[in-house]
C-alpha atoms as a PDB file:
ATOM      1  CA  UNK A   1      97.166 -72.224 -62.598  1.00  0.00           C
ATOM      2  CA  UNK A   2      97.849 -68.530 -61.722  1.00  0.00           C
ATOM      3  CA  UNK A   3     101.002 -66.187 -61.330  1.00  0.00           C
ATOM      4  CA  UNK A   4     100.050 -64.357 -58.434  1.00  0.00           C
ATOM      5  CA  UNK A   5      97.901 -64.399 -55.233  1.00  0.00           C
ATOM      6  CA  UNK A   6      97.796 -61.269 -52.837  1.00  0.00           C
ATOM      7  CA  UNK A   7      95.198 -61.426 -50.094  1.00  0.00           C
ATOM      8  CA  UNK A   8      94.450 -58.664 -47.575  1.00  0.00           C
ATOM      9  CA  UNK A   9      91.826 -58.738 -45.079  1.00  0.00           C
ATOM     10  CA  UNK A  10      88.932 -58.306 -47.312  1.00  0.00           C
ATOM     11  CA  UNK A  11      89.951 -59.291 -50.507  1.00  0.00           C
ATOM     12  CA  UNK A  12      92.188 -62.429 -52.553  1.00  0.00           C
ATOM     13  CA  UNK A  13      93.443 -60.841 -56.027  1.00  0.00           C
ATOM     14  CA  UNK A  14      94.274 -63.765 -58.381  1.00  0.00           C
ATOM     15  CA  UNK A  15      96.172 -62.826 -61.552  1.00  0.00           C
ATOM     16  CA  UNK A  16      97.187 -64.958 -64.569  1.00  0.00           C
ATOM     17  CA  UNK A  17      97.765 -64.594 -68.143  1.00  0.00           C
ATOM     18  CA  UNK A  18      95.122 -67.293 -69.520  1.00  0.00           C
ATOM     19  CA  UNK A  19      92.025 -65.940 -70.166  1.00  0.00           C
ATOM     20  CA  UNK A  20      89.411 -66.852 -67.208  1.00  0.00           C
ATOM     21  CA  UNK A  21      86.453 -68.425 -67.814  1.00  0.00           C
ATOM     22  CA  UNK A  22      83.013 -68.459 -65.488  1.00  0.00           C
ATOM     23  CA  UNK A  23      83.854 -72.177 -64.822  1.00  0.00           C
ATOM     24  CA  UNK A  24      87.517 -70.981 -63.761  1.00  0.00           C
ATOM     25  CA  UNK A  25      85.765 -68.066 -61.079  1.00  0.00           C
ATOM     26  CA  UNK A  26      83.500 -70.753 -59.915  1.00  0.00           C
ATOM     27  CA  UNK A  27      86.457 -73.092 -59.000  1.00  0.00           C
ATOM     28  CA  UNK A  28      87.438 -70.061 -57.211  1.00  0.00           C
ATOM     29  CA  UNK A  29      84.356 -69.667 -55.456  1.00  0.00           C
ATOM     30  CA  UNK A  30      83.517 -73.085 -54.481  1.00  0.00           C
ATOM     31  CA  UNK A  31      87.134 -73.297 -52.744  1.00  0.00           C
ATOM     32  CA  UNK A  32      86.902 -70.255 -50.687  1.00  0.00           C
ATOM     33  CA  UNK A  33      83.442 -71.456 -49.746  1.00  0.00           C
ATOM     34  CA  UNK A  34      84.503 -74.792 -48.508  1.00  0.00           C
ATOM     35  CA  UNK A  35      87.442 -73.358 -45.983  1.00  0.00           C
ATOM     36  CA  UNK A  36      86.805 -73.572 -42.620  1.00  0.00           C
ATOM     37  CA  UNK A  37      87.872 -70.013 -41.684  1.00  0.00           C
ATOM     38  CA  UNK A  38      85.594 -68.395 -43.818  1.00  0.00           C
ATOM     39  CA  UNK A  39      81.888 -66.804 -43.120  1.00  0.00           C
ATOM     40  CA  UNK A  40      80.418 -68.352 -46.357  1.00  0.00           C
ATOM     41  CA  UNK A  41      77.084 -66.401 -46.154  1.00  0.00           C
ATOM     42  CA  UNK A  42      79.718 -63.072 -46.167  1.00  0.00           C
ATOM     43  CA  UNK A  43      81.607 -63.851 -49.256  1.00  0.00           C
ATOM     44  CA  UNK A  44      80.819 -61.897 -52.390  1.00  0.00           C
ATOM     45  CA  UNK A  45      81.167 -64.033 -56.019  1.00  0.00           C
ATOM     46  CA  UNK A  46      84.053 -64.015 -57.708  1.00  0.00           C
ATOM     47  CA  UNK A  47      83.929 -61.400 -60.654  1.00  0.00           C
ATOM     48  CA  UNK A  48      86.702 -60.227 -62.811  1.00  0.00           C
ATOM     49  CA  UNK A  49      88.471 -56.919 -63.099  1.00  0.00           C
ATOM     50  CA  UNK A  50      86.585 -54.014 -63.968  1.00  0.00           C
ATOM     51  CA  UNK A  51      89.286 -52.116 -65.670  1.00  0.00           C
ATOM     52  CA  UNK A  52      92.011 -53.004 -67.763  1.00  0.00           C
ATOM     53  CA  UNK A  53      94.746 -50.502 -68.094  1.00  0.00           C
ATOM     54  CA  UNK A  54      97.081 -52.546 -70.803  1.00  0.00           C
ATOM     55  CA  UNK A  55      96.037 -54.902 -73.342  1.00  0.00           C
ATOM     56  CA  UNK A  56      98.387 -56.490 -75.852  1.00  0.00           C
ATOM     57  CA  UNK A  57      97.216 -58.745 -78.619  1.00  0.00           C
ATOM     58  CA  UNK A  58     100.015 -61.341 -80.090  1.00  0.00           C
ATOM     59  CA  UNK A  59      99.413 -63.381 -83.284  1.00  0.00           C
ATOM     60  CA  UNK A  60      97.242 -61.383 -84.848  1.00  0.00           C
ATOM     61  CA  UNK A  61      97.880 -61.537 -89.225  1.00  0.00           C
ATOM     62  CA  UNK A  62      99.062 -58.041 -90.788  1.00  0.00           C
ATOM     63  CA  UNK A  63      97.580 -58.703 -93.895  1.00  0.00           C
ATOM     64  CA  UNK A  64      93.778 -59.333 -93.733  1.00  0.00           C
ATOM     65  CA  UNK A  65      93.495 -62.855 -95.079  1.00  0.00           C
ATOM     66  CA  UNK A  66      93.504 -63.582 -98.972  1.00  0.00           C
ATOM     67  CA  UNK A  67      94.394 -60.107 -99.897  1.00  0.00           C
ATOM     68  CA  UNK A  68      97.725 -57.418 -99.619  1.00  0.00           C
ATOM     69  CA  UNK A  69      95.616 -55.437 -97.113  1.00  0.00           C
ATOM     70  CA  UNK A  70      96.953 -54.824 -93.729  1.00  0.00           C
ATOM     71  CA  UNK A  71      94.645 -55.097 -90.818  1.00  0.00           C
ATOM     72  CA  UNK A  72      93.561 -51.693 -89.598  1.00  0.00           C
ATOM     73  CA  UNK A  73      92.058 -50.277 -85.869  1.00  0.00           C
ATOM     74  CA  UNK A  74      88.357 -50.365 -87.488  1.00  0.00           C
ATOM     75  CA  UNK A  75      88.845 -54.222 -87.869  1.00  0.00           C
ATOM     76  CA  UNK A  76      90.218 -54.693 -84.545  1.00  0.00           C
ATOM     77  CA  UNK A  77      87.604 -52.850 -82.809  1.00  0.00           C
ATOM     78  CA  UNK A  78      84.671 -54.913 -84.770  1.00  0.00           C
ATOM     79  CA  UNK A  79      86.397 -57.974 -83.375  1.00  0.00           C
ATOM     80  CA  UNK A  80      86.635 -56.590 -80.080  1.00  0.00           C
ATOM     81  CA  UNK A  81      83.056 -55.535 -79.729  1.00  0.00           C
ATOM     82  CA  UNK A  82      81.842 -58.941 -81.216  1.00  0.00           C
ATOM     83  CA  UNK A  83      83.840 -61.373 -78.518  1.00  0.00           C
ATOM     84  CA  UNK A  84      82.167 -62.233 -75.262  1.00  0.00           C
ATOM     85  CA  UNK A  85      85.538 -61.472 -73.617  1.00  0.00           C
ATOM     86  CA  UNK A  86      85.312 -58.143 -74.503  1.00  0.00           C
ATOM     87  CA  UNK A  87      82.387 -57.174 -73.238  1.00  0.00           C
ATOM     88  CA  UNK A  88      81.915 -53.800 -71.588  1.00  0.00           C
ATOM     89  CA  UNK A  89      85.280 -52.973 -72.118  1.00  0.00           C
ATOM     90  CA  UNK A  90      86.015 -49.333 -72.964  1.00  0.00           C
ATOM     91  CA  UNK A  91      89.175 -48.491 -75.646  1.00  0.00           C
ATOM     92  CA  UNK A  92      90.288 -45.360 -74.124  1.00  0.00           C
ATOM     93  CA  UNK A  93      93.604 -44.522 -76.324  1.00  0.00           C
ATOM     94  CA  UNK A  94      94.422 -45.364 -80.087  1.00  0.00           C
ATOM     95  CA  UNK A  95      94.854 -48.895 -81.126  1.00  0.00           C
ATOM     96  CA  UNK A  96      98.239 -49.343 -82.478  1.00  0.00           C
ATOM     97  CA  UNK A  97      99.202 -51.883 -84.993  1.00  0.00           C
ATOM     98  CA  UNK A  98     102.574 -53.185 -85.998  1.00  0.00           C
ATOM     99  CA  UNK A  99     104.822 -56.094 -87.293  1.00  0.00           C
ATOM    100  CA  UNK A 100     106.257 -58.243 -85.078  1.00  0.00           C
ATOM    101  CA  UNK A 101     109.627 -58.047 -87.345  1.00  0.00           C
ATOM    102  CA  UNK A 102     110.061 -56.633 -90.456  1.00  0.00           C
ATOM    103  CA  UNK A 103     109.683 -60.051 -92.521  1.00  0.00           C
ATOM    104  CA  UNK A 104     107.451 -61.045 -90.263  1.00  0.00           C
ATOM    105  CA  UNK A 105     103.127 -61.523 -91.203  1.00  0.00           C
ATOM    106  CA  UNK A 106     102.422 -61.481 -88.070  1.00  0.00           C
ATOM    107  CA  UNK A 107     100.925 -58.198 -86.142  1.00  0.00           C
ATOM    108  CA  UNK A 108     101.053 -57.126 -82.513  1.00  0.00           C
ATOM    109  CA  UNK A 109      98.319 -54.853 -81.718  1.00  0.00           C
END
């Protein structure tokens, strides 16, 4: 399922807010493959975007788990740096951290 489709003549931008997987780009690839319309020898795989300009992180815990500590930017980076998702990305500002509400334990990042 995706939100958005904008082809041009060269390229099809698919966006969506679930995270993609390689199964999910070769869906992709196999489709545009099997249209009739399409040189399949010129099509180039399906790869995801190479920069990410936003990122928000929902449902995150404040407090560090088992202890009064709230999470800090070192953690989140660790995390970041250990998930396959994340790889090559680049943090280029400050990671900011705060509640979702007041009473809330919940973080948004």
């Amino acid at each position: 399922m995706v939100n958005f489709i904008q082809p041009n003549n060269k390229d099809i931008i698919i966006t969506t807010n679930k995270i993609t997987t390689i199964s999910d780009l070769n869906i992709v690839e196999k489709y545009v493959k099997d249209l009739n319309n399409v040189d399949s020898s010129n099509t180039i795989s399906p790869r995801l975007s190479q920069s990410k300009f936003y990122l928000k992180i929902l449902d995150i815990l404040y407090c560090v788990e088992d202890t009064n500590l709230s999470i800090t930017a070192d953690i989140v980076k660790r995390v970041i740096q250990t998930t396959y998702i994340f790889n090559d990305v680049v943090l280029t500002s400050c990671l900011y951290i705060i509640k979702a509400f007041p009473k809330s334990d919940i973080a948004i990042i």
